[in-house]
C-alpha atoms as a PDB file:
ATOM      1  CA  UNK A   1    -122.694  17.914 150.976  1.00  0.00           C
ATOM      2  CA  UNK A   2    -122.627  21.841 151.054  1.00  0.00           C
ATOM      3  CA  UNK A   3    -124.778  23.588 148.522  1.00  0.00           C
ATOM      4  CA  UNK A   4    -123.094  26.098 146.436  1.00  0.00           C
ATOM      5  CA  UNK A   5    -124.583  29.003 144.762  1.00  0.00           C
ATOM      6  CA  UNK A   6    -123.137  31.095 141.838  1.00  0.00           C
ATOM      7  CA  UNK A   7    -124.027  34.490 142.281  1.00  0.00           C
ATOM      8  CA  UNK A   8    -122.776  36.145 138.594  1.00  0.00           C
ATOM      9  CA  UNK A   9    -122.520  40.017 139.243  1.00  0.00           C
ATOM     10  CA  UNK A  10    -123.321  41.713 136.107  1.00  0.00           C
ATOM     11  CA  UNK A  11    -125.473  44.789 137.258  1.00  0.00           C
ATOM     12  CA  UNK A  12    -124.150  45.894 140.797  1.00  0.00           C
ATOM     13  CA  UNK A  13    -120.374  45.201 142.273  1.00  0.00           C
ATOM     14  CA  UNK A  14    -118.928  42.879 144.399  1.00  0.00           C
ATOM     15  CA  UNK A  15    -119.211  45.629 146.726  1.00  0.00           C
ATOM     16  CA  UNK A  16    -122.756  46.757 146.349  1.00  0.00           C
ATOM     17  CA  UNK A  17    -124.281  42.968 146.797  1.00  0.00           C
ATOM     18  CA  UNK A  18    -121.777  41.502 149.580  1.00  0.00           C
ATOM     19  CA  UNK A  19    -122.951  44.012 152.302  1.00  0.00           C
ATOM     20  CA  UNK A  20    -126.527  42.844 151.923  1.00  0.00           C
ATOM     21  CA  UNK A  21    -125.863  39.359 151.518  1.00  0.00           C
ATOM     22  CA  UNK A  22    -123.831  39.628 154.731  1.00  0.00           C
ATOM     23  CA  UNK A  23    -126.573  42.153 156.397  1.00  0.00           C
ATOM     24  CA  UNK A  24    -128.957  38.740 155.448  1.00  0.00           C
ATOM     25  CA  UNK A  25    -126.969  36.284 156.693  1.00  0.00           C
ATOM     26  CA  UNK A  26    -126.659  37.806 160.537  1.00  0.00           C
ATOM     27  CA  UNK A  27    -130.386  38.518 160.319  1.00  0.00           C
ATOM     28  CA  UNK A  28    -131.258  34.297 160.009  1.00  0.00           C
ATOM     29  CA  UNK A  29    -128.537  33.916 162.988  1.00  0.00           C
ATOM     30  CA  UNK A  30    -125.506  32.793 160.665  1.00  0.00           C
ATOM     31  CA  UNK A  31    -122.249  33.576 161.032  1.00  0.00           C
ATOM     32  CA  UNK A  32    -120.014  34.307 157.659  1.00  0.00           C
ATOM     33  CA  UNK A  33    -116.909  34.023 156.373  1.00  0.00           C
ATOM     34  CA  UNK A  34    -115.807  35.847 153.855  1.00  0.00           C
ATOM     35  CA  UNK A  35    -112.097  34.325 151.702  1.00  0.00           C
ATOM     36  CA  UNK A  36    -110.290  36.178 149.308  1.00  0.00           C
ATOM     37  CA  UNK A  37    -107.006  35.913 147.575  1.00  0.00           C
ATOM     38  CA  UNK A  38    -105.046  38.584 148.769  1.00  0.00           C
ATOM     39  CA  UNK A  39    -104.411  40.667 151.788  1.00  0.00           C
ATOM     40  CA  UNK A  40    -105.138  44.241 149.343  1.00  0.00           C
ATOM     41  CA  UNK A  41    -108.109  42.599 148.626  1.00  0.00           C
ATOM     42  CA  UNK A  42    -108.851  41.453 152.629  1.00  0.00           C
ATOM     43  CA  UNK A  43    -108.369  44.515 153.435  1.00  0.00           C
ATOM     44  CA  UNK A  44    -110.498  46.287 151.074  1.00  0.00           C
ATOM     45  CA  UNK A  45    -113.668  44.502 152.740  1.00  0.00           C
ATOM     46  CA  UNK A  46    -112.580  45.023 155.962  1.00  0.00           C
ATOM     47  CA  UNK A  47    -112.710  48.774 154.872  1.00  0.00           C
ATOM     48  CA  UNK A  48    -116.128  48.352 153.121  1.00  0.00           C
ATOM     49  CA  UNK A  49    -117.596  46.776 156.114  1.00  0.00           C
ATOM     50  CA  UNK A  50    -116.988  49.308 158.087  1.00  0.00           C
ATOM     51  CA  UNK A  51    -117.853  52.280 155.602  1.00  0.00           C
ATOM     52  CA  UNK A  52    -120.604  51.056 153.316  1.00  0.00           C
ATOM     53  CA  UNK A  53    -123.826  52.484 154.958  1.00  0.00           C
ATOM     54  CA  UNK A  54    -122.901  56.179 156.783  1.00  0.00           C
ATOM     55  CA  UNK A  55    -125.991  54.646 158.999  1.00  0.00           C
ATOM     56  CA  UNK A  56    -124.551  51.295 160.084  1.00  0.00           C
ATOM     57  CA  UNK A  57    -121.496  48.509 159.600  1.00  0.00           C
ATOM     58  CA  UNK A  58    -120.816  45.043 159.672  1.00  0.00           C
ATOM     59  CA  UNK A  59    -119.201  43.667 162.593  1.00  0.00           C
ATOM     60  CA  UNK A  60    -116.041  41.671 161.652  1.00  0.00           C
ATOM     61  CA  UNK A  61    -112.895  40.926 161.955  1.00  0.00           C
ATOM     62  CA  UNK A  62    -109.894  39.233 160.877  1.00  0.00           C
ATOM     63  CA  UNK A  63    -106.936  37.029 162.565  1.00  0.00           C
ATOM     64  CA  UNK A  64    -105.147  40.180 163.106  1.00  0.00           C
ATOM     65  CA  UNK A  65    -108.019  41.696 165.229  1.00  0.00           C
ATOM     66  CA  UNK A  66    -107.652  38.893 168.008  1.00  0.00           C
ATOM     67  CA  UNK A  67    -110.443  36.355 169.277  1.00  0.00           C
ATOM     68  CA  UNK A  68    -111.415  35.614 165.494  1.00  0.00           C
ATOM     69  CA  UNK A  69    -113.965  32.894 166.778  1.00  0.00           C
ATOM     70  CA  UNK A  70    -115.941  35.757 168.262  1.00  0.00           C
ATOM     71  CA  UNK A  71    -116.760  37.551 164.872  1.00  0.00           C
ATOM     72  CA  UNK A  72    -120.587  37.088 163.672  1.00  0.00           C
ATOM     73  CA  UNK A  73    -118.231  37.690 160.107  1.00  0.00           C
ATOM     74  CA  UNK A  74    -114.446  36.988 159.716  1.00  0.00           C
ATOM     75  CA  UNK A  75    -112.546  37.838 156.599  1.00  0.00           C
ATOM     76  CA  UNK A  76    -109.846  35.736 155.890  1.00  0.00           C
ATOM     77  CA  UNK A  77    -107.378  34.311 152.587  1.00  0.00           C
ATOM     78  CA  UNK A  78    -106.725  30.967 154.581  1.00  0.00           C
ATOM     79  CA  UNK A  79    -109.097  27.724 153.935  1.00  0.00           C
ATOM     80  CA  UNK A  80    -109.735  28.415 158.051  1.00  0.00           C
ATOM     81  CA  UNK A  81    -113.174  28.996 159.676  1.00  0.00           C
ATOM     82  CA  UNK A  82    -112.371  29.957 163.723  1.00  0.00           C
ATOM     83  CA  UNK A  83    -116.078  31.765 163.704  1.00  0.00           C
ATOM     84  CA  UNK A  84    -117.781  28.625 162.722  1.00  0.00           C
ATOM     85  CA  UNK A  85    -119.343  29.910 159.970  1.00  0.00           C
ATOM     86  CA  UNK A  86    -122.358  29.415 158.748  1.00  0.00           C
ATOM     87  CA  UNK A  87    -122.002  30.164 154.979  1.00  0.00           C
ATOM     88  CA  UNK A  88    -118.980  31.104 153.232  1.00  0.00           C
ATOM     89  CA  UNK A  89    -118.504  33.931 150.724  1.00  0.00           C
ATOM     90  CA  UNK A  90    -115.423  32.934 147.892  1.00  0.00           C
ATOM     91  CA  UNK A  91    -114.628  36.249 146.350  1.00  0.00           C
ATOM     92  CA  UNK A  92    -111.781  37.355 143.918  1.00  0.00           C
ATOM     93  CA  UNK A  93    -111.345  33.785 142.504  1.00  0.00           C
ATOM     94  CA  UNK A  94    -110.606  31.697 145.928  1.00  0.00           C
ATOM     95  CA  UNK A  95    -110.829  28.417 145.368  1.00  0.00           C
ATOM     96  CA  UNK A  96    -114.090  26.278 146.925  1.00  0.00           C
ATOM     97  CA  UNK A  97    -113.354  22.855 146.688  1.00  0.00           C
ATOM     98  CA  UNK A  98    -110.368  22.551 148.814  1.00  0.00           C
ATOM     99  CA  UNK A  99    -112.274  24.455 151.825  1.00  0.00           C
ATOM    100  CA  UNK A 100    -115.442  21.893 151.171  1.00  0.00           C
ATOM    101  CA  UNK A 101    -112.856  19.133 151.797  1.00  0.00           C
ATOM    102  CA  UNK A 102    -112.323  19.840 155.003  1.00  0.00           C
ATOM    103  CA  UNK A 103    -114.877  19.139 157.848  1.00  0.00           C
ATOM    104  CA  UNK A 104    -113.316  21.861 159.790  1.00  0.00           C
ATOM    105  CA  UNK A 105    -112.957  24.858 157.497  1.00  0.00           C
ATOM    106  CA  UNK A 106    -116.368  24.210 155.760  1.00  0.00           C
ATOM    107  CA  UNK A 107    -119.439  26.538 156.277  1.00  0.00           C
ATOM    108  CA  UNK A 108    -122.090  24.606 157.771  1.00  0.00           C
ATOM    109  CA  UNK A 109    -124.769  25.558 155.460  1.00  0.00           C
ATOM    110  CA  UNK A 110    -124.109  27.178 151.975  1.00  0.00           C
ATOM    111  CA  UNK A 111    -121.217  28.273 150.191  1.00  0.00           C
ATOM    112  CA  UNK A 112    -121.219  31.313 147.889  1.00  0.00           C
ATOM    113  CA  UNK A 113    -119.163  32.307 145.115  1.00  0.00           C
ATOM    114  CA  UNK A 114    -119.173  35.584 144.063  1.00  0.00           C
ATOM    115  CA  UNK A 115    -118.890  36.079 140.191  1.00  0.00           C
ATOM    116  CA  UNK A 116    -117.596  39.213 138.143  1.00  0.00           C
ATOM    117  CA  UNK A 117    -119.682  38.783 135.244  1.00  0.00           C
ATOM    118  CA  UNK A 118    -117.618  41.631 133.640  1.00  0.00           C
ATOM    119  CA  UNK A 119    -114.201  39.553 134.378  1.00  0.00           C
ATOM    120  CA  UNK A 120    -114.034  36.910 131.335  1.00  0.00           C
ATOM    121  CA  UNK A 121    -111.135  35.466 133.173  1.00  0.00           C
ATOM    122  CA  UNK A 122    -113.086  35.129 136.039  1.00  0.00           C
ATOM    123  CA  UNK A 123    -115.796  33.789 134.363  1.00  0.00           C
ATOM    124  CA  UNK A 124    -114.083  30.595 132.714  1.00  0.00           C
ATOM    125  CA  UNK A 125    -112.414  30.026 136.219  1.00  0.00           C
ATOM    126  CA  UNK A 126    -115.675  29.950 137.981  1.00  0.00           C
ATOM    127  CA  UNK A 127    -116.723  27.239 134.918  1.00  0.00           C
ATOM    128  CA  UNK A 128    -114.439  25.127 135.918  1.00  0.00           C
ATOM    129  CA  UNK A 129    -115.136  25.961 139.867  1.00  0.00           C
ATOM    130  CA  UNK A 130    -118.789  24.627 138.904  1.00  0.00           C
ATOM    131  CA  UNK A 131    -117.749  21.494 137.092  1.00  0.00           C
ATOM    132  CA  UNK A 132    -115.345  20.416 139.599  1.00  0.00           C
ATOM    133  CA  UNK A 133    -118.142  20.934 142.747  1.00  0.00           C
ATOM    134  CA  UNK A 134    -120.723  19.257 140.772  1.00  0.00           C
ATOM    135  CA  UNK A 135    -118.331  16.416 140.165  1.00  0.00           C
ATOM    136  CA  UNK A 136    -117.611  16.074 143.734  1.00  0.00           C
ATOM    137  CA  UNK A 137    -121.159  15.664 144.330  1.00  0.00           C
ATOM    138  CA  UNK A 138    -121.765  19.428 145.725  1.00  0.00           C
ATOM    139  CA  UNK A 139    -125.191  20.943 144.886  1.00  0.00           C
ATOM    140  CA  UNK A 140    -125.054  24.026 142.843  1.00  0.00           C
ATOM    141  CA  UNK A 141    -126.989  26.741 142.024  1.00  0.00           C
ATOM    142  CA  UNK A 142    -126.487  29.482 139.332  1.00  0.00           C
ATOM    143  CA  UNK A 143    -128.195  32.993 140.403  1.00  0.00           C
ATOM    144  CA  UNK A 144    -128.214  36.268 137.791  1.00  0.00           C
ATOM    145  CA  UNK A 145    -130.049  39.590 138.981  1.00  0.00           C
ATOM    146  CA  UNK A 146    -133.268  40.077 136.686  1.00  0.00           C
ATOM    147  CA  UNK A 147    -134.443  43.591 135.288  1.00  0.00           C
ATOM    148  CA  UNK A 148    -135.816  44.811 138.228  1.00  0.00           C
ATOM    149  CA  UNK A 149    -132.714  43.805 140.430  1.00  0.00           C
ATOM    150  CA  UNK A 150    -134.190  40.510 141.775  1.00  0.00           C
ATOM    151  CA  UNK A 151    -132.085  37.154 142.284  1.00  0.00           C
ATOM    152  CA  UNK A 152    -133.324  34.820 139.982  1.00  0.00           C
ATOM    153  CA  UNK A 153    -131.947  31.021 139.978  1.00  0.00           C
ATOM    154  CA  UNK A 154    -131.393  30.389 136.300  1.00  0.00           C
END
């Protein structure tokens, strides 16, 4: 079974944490995925990898870029995982479970949701996220930034 961790964004943005989590991920030789609801949204990140350090970027892609199984990170809003990713990042309420499910579109290692903590809606649907991994026999984790800015398991 693929552990899960909650990371609940309350501090810093989706944008301000996924860049390092991503920047992390390369550096222990995983590949990513990242799966989002909507193309705006898709192609927000594929904007934000590209811009979010004036020093550096992310390399990525997406299906429209070509050869999507050659991206250390591919963004996508399908349950697919050409890249063989390593860990998966669920942002903007995609839905876990369903991409778990299936041998070939799960991340071999971890799966990560990220959480607005500011979205209520968002909150209550990643409740029920966690209840219905934990009742499929997923392990999860639940991770909230402490005062200094440190991930804390809670």
């Amino acid at each position: 079974m693929t552990d899960v961790w909650f990371y609940h964004l309350e501090r810093r943005t989706l944008e301000s944490v996924l860049p390092e989590l991503l920047e992390r991920a390369l550096a222990r030789g995983w590949r990513a995925a990242v799966q989002a609801l909507s193309e705006m949204r898709l192609a927000q990140l594929d904007d934000l990898l590209w811009s979010y350090d004036p020093e550096s970027f992310l390399p990525h892609g997406t299906a429209a870029d070509g050869a999507p199984e050659t991206q250390p990170i591919y963004l996508t809003i399908d349950a697919d995982n050409p890249n063989a990713a390593d860990v998966r990042f669920f942002v903007e309420g995609a839905l876990v479970l369903p991409v778990l499910a299936d041998p070939a579109a799960a991340p071999r290692e971890r799966a990560i949701v990220m959480l607005d903590g500011n979205d209520e809606a968002a909150v209550l649907a990643a409740r029920v996220q966690w209840t219905e991994l934990k009742q499929a026999g997923h392990a999860v984790s639940y991770l909230q930034q402490n005062d200094s800015g440190k991930w804390e398991r809670a």
